[in-house]
C-alpha atoms as a PDB file:
ATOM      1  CA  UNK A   1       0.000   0.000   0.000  1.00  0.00           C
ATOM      2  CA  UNK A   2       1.553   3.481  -0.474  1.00  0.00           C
ATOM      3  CA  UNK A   3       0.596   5.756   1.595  1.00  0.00           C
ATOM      4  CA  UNK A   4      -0.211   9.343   0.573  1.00  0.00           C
ATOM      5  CA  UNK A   5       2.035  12.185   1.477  1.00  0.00           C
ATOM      6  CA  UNK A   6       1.408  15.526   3.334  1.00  0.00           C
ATOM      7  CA  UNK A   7       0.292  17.136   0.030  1.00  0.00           C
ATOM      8  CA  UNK A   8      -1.896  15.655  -2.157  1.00  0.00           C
ATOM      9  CA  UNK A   9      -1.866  15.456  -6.299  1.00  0.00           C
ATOM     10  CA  UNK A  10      -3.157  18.852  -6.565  1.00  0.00           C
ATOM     11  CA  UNK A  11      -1.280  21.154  -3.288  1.00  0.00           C
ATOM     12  CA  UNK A  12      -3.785  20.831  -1.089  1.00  0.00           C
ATOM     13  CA  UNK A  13      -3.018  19.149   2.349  1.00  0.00           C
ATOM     14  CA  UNK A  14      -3.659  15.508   2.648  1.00  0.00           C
ATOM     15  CA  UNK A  15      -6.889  15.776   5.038  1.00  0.00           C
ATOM     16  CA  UNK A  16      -6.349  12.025   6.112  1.00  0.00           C
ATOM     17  CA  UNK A  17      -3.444  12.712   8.267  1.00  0.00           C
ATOM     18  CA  UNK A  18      -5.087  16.164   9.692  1.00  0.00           C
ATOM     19  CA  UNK A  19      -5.668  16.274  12.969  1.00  0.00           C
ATOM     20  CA  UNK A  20      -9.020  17.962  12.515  1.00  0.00           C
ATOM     21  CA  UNK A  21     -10.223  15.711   9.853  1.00  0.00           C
ATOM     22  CA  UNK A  22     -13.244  13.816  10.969  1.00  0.00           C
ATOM     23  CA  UNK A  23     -15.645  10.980   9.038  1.00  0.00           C
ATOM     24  CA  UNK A  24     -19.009  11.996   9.334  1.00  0.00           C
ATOM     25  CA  UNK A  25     -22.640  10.244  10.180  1.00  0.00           C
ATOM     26  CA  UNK A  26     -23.931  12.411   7.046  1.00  0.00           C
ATOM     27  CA  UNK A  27     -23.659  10.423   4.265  1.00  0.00           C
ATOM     28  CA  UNK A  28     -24.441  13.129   1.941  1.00  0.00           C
ATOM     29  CA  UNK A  29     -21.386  14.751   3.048  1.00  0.00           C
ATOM     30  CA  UNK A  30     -19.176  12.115   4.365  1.00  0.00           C
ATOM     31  CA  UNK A  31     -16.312  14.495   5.432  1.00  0.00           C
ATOM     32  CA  UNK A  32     -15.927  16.788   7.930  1.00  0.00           C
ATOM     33  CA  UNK A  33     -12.838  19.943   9.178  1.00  0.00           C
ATOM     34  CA  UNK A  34     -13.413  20.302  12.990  1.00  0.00           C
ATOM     35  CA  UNK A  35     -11.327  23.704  13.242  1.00  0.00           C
ATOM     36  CA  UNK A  36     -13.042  25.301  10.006  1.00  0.00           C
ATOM     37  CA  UNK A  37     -16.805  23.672  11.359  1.00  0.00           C
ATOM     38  CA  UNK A  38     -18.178  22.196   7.837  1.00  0.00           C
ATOM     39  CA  UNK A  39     -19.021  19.003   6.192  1.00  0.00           C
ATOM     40  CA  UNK A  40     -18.238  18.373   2.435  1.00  0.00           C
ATOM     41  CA  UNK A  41     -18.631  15.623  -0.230  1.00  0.00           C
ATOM     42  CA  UNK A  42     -14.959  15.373  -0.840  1.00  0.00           C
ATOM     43  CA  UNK A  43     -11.821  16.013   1.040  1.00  0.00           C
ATOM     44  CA  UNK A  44     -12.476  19.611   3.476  1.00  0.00           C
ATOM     45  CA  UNK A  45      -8.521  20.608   2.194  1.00  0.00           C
ATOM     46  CA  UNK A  46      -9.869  20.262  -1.617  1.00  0.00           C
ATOM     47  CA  UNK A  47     -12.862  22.585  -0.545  1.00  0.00           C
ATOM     48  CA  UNK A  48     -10.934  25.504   0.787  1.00  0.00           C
ATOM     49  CA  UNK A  49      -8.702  25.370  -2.134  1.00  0.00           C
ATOM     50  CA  UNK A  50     -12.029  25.498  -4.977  1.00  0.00           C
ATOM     51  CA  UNK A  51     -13.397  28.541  -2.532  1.00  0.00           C
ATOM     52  CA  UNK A  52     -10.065  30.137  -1.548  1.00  0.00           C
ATOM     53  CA  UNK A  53      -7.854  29.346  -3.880  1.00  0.00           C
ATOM     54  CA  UNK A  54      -5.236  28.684  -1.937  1.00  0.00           C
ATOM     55  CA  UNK A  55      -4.332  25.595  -0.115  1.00  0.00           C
ATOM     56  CA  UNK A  56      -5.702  24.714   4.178  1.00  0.00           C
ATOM     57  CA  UNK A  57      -3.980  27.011   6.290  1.00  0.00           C
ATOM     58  CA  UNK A  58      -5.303  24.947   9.313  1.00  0.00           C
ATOM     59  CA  UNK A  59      -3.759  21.722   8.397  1.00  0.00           C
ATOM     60  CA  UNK A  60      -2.210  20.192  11.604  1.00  0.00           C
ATOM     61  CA  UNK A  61      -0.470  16.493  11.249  1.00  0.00           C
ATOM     62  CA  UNK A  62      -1.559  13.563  13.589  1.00  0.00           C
ATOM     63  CA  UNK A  63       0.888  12.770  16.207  1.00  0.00           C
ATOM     64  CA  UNK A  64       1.873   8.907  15.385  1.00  0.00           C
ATOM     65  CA  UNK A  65       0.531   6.864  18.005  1.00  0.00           C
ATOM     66  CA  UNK A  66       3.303   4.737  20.960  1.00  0.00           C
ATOM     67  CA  UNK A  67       3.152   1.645  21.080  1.00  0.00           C
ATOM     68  CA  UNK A  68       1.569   0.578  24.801  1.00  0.00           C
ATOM     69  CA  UNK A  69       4.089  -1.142  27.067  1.00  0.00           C
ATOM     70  CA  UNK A  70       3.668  -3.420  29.750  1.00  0.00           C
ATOM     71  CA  UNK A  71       4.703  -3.156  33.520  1.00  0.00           C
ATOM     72  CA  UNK A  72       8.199  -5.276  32.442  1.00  0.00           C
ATOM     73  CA  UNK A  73       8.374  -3.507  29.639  1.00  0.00           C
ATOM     74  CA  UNK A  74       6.958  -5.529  26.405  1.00  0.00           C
ATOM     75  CA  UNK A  75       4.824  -4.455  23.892  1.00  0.00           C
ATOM     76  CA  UNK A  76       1.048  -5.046  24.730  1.00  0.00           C
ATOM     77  CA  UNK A  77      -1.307  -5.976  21.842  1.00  0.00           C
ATOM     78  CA  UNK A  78      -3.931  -3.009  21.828  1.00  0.00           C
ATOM     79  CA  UNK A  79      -6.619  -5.716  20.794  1.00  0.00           C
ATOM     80  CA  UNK A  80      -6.453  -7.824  23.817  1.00  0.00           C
END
């Protein structure tokens, strides 16, 4: 699988690894920016750049998660 960059194809920011991307209940409008407050059909980031013109201003990356550790130490399986 390869996995999309910051940017996307066109300059806009890759709303998948935004921290204020969100998957909405609406399936009309599937996709949602929590810091700008709107739903949209397609990515939020390709929205403000058809309105604006310019690319998201309030893209923010997710912080990769750490792994869990046990008391001596190990790795614990999150699904357990």
């Amino acid at each position: 699988m390869n996995l999309p960059t910051q940017l996307d194809v066109k300059g806009a920011p890759n709303c998948w690894q935004c921290l204020h991307f969100a998957v909405s209940w609406d399936p009309k409008l599937p996709y949602a920016c929590k810091l700008m407050g709107f739903k949209s059909r397609g990515a939020p980031s390709l929205e403000v750049l058809r309105a604006d013109g310019r690319p998201c201003r309030g893209f923010a990356a997710k912080q990769a998660l750490k792994p869990a550790a046990s008391e001596n130490g190990k790795p614990v399986s999150r699904l357990a």
